[in-house]
PDB file of N, CA and C in Angstrom:
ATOM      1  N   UNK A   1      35.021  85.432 136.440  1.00  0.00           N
ATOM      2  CA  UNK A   1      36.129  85.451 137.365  1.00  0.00           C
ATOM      3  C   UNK A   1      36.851  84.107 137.275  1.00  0.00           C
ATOM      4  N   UNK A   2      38.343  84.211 137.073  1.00  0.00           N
ATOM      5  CA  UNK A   2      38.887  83.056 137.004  1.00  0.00           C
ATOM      6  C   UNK A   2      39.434  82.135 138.090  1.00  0.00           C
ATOM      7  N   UNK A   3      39.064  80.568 137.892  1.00  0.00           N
ATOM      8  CA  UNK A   3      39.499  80.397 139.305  1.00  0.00           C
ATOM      9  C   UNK A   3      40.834  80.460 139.136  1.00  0.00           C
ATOM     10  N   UNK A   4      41.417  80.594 140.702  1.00  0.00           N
ATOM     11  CA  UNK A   4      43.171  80.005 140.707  1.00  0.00           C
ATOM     12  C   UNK A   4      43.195  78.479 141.387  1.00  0.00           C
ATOM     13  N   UNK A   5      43.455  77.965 140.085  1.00  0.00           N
ATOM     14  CA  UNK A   5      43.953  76.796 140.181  1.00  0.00           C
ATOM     15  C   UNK A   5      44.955  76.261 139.612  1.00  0.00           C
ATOM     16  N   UNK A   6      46.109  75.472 140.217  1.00  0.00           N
ATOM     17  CA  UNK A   6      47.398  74.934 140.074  1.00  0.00           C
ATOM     18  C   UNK A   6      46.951  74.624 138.647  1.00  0.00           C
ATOM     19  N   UNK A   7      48.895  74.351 137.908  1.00  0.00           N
ATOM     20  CA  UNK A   7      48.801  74.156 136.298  1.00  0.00           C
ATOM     21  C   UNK A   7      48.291  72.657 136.584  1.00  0.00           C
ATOM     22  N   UNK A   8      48.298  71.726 137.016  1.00  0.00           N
ATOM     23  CA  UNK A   8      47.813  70.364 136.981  1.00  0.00           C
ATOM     24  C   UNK A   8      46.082  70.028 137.170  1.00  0.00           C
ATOM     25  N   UNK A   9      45.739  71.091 138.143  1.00  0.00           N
ATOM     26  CA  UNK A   9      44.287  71.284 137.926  1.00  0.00           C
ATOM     27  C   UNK A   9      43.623  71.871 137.214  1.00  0.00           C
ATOM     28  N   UNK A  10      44.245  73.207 136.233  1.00  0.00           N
ATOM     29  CA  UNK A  10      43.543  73.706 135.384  1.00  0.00           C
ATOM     30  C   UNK A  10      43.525  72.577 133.748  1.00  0.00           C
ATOM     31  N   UNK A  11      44.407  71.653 133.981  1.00  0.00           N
ATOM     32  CA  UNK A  11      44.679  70.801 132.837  1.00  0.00           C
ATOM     33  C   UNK A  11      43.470  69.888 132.773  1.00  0.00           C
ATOM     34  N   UNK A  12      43.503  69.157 134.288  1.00  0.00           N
ATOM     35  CA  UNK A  12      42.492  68.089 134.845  1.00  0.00           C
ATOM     36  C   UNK A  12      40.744  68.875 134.646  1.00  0.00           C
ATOM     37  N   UNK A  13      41.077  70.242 134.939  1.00  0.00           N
ATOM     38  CA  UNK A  13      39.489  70.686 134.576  1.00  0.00           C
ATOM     39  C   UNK A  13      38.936  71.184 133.461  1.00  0.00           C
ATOM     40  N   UNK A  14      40.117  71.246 132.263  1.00  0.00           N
ATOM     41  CA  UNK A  14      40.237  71.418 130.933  1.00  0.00           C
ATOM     42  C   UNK A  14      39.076  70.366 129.978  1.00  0.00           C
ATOM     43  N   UNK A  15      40.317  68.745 130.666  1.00  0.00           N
ATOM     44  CA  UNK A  15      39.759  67.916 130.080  1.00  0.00           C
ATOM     45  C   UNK A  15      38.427  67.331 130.442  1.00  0.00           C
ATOM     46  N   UNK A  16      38.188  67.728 131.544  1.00  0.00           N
ATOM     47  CA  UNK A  16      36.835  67.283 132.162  1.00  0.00           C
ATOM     48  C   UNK A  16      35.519  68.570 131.473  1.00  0.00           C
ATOM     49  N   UNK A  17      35.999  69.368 131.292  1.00  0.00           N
ATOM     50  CA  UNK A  17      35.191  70.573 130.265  1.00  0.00           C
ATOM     51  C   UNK A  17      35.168  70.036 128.696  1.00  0.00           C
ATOM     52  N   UNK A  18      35.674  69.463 128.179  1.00  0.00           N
ATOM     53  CA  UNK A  18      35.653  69.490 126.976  1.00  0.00           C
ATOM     54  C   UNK A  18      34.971  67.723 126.974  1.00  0.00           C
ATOM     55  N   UNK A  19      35.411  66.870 127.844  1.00  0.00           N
ATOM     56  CA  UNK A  19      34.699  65.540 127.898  1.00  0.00           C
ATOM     57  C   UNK A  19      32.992  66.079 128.284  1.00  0.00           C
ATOM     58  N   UNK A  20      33.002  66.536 128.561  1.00  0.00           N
ATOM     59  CA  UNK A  20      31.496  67.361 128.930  1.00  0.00           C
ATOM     60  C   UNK A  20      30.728  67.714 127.668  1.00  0.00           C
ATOM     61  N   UNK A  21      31.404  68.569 127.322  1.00  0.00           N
ATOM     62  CA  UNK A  21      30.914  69.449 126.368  1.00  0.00           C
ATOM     63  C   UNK A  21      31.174  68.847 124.754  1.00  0.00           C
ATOM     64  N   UNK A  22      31.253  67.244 124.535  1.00  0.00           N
ATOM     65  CA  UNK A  22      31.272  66.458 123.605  1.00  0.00           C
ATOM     66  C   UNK A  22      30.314  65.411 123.942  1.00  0.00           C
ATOM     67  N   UNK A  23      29.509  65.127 124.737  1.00  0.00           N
ATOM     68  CA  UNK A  23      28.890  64.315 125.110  1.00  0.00           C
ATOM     69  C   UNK A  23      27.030  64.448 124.103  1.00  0.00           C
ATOM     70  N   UNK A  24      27.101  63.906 123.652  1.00  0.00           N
ATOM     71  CA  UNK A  24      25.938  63.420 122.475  1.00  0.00           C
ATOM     72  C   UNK A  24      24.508  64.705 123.160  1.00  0.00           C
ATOM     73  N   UNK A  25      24.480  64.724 124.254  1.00  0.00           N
ATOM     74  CA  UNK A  25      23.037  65.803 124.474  1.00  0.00           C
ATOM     75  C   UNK A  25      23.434  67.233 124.369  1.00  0.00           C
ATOM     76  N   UNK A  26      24.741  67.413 124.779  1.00  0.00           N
ATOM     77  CA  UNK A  26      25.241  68.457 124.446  1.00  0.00           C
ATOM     78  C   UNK A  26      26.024  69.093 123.466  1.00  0.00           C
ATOM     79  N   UNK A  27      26.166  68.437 122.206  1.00  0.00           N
ATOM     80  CA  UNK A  27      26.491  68.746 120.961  1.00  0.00           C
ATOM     81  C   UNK A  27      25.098  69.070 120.610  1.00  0.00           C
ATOM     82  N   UNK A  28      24.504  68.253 120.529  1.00  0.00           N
ATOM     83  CA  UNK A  28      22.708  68.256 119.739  1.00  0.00           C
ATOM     84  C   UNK A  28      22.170  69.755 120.411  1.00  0.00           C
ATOM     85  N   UNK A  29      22.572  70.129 121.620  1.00  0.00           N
ATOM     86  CA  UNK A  29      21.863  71.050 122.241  1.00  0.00           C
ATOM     87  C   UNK A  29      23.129  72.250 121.228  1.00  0.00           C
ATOM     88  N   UNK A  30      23.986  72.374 121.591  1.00  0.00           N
ATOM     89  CA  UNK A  30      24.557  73.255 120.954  1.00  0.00           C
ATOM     90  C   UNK A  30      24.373  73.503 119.601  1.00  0.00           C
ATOM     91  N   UNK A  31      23.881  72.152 118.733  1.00  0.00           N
ATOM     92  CA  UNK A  31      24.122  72.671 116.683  1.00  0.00           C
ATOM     93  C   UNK A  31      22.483  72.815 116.899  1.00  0.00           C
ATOM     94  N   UNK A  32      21.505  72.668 117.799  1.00  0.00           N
ATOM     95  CA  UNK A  32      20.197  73.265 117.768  1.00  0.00           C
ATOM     96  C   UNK A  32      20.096  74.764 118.181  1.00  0.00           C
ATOM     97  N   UNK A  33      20.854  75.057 118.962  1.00  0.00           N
ATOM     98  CA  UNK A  33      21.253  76.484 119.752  1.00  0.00           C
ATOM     99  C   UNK A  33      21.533  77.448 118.257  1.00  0.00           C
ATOM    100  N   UNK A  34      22.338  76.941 117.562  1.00  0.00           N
ATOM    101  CA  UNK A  34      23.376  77.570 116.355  1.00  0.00           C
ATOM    102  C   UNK A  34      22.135  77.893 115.555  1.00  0.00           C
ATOM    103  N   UNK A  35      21.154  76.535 114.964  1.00  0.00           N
ATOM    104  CA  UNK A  35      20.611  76.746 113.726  1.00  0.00           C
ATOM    105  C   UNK A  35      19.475  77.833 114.391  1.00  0.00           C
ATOM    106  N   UNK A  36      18.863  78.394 115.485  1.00  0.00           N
ATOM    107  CA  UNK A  36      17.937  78.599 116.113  1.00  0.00           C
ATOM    108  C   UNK A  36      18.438  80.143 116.099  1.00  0.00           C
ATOM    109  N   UNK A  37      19.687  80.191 116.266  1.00  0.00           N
ATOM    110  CA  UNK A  37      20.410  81.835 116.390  1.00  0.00           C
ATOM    111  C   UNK A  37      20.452  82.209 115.236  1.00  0.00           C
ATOM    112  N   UNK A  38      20.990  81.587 114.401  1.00  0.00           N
ATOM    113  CA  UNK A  38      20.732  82.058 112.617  1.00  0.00           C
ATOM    114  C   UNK A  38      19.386  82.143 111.839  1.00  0.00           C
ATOM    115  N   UNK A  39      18.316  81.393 112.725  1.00  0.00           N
ATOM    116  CA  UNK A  39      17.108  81.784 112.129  1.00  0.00           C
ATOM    117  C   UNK A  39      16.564  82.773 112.722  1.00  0.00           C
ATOM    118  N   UNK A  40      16.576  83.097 113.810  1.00  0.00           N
ATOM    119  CA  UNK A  40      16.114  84.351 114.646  1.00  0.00           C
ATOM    120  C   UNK A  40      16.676  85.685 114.831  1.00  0.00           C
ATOM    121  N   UNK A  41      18.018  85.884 113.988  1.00  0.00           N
ATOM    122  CA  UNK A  41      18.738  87.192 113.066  1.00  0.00           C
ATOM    123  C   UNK A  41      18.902  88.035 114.854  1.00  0.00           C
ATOM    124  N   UNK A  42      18.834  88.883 114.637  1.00  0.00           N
ATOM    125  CA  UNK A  42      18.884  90.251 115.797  1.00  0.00           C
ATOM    126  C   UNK A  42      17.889  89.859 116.627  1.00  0.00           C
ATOM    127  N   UNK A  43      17.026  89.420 117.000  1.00  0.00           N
ATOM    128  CA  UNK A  43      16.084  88.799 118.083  1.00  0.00           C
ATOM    129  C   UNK A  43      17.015  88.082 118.939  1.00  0.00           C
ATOM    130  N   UNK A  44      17.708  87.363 118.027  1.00  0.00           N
ATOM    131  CA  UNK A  44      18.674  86.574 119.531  1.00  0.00           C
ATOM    132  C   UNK A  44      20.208  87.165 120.088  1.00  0.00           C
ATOM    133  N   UNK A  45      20.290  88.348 119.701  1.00  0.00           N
ATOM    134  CA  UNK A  45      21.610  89.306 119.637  1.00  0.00           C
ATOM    135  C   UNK A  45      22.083  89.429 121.509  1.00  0.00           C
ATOM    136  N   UNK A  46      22.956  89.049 121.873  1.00  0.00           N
ATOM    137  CA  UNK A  46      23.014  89.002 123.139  1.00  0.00           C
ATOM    138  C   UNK A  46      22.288  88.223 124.253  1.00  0.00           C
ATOM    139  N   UNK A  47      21.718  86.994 123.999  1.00  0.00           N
ATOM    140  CA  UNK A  47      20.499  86.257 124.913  1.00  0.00           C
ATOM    141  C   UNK A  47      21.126  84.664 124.313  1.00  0.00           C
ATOM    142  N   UNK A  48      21.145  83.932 125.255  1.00  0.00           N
ATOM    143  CA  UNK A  48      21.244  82.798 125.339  1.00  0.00           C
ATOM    144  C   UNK A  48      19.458  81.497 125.008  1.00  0.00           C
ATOM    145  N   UNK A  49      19.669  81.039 124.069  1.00  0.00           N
ATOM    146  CA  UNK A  49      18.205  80.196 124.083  1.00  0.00           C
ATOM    147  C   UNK A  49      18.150  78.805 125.062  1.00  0.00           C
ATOM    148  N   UNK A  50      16.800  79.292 126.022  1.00  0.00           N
ATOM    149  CA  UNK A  50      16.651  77.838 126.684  1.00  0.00           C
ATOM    150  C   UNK A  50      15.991  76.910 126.044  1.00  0.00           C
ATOM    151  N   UNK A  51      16.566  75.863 126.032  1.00  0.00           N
ATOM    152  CA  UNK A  51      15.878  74.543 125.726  1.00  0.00           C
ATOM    153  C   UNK A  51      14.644  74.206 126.270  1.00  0.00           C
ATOM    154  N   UNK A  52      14.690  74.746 127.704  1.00  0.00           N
ATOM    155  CA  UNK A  52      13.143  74.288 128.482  1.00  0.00           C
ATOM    156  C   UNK A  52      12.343  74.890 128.150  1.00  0.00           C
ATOM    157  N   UNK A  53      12.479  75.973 128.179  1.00  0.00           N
ATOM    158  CA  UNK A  53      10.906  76.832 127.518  1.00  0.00           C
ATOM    159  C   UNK A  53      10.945  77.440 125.960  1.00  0.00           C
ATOM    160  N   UNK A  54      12.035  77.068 125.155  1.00  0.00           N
ATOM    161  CA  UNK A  54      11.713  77.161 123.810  1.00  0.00           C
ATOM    162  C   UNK A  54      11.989  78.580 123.725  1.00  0.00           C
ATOM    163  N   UNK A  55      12.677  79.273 123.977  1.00  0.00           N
ATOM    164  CA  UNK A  55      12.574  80.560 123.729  1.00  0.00           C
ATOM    165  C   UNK A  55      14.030  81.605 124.109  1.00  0.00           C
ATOM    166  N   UNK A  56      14.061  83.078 123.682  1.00  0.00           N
ATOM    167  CA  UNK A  56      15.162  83.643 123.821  1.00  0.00           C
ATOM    168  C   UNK A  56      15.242  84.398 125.337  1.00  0.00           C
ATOM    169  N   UNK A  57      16.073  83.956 125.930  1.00  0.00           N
ATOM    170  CA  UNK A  57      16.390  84.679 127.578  1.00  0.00           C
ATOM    171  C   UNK A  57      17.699  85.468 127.343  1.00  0.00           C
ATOM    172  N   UNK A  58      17.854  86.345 128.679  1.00  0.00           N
ATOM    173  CA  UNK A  58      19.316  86.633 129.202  1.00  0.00           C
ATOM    174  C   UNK A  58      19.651  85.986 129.174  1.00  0.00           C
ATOM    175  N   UNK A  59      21.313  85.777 129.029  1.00  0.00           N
ATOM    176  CA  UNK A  59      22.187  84.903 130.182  1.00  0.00           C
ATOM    177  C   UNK A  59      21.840  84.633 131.297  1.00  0.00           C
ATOM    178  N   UNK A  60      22.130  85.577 131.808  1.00  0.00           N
ATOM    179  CA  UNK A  60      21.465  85.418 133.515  1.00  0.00           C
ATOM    180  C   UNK A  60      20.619  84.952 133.695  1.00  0.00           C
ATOM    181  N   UNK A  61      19.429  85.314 133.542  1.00  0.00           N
ATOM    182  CA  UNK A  61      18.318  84.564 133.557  1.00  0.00           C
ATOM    183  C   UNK A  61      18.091  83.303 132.787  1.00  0.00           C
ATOM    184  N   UNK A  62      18.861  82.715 131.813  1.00  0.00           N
ATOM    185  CA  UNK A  62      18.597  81.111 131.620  1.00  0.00           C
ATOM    186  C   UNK A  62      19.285  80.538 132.343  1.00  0.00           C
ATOM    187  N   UNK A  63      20.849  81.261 132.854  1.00  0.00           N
ATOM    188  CA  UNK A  63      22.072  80.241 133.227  1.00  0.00           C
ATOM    189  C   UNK A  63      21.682  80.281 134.854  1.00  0.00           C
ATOM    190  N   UNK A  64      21.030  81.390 135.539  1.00  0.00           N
ATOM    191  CA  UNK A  64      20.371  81.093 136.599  1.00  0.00           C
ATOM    192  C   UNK A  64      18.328  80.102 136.921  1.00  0.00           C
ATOM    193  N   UNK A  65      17.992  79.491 135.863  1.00  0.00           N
ATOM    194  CA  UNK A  65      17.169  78.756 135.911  1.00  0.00           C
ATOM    195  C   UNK A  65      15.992  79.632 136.073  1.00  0.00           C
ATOM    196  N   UNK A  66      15.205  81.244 135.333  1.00  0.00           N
ATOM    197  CA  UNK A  66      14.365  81.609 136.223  1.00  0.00           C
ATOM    198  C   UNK A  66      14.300  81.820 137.348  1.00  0.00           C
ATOM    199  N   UNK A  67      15.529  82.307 138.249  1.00  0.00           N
ATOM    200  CA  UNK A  67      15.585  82.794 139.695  1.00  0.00           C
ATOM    201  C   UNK A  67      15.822  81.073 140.549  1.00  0.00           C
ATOM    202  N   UNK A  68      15.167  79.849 139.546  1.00  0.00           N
ATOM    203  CA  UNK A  68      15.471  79.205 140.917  1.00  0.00           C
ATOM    204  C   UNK A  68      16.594  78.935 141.364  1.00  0.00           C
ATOM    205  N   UNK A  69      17.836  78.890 140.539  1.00  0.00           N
ATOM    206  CA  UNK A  69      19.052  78.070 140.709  1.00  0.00           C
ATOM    207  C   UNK A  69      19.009  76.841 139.879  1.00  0.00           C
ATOM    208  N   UNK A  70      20.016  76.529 139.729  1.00  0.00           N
ATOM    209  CA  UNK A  70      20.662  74.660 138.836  1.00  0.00           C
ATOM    210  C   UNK A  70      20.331  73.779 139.755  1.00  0.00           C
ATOM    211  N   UNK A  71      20.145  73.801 140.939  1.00  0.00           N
ATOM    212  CA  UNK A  71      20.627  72.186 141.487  1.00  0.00           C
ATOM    213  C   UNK A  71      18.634  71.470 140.914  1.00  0.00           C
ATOM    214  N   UNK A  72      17.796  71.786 141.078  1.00  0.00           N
ATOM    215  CA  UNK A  72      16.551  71.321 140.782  1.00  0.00           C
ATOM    216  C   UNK A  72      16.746  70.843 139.152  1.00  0.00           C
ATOM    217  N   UNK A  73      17.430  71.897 138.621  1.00  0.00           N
ATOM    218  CA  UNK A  73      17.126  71.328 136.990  1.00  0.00           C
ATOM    219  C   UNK A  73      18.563  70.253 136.692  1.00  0.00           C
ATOM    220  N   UNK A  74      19.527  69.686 137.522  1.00  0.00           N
ATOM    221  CA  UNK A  74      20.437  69.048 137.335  1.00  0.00           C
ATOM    222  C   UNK A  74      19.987  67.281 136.659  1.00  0.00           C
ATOM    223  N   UNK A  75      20.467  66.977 135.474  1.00  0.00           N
ATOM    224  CA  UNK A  75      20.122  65.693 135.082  1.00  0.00           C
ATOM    225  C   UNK A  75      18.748  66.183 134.325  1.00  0.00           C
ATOM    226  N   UNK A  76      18.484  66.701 133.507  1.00  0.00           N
ATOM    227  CA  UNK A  76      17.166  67.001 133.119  1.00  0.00           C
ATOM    228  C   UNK A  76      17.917  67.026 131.797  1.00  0.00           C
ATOM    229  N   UNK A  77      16.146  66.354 131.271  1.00  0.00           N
ATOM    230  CA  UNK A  77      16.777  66.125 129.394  1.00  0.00           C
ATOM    231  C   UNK A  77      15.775  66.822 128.872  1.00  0.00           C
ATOM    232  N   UNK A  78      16.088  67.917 127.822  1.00  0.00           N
ATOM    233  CA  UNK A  78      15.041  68.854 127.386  1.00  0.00           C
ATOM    234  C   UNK A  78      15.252  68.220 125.816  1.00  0.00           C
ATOM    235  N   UNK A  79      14.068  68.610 125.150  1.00  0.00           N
ATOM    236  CA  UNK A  79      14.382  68.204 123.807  1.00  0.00           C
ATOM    237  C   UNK A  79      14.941  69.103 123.125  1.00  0.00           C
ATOM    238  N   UNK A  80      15.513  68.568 122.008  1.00  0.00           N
ATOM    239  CA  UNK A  80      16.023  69.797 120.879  1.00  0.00           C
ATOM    240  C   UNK A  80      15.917  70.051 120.111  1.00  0.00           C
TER     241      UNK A  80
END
């Protein structure tokens, strides 16, 4: 669902998404994500891989933390 936000805030939350999503733990997490999906063929077809437990999840279920929610796992460095 998209938010509605003014053209000056969707710009401001553009660049704050992409300053994010260039930041050294999260490149490494992403080209580990990549090589991990190409070795695991149709096993990883629709499922997002968590870093914390090494393995292939839902969406839902990684991007919701195992039922607990994000705010507990916020600032956490998993290896890659």
């Amino acid at each position: 669902m998209a938010q509605n936000l003014s053209p000056q805030a969707r710009r401001d939350k553009a660049a704050r998404d992409k300053a994010f999503a260039m930041t050294p733990a999260r490149r490494a997490k992403k080209a580990h994500s990549q090589r991990e999906r190409r070795k695991a063929g149709p096993e990883a077809d629709g499922k997002d891989y968590d870093h914390k437990d090494q393995k292939w999840e839902t969406p839902a279920q990684n991007r919701g933390n195992d039922g607990e929610g994000t705010k507990k796992e916020s600032n956490n460095n998993y290896t890659t």
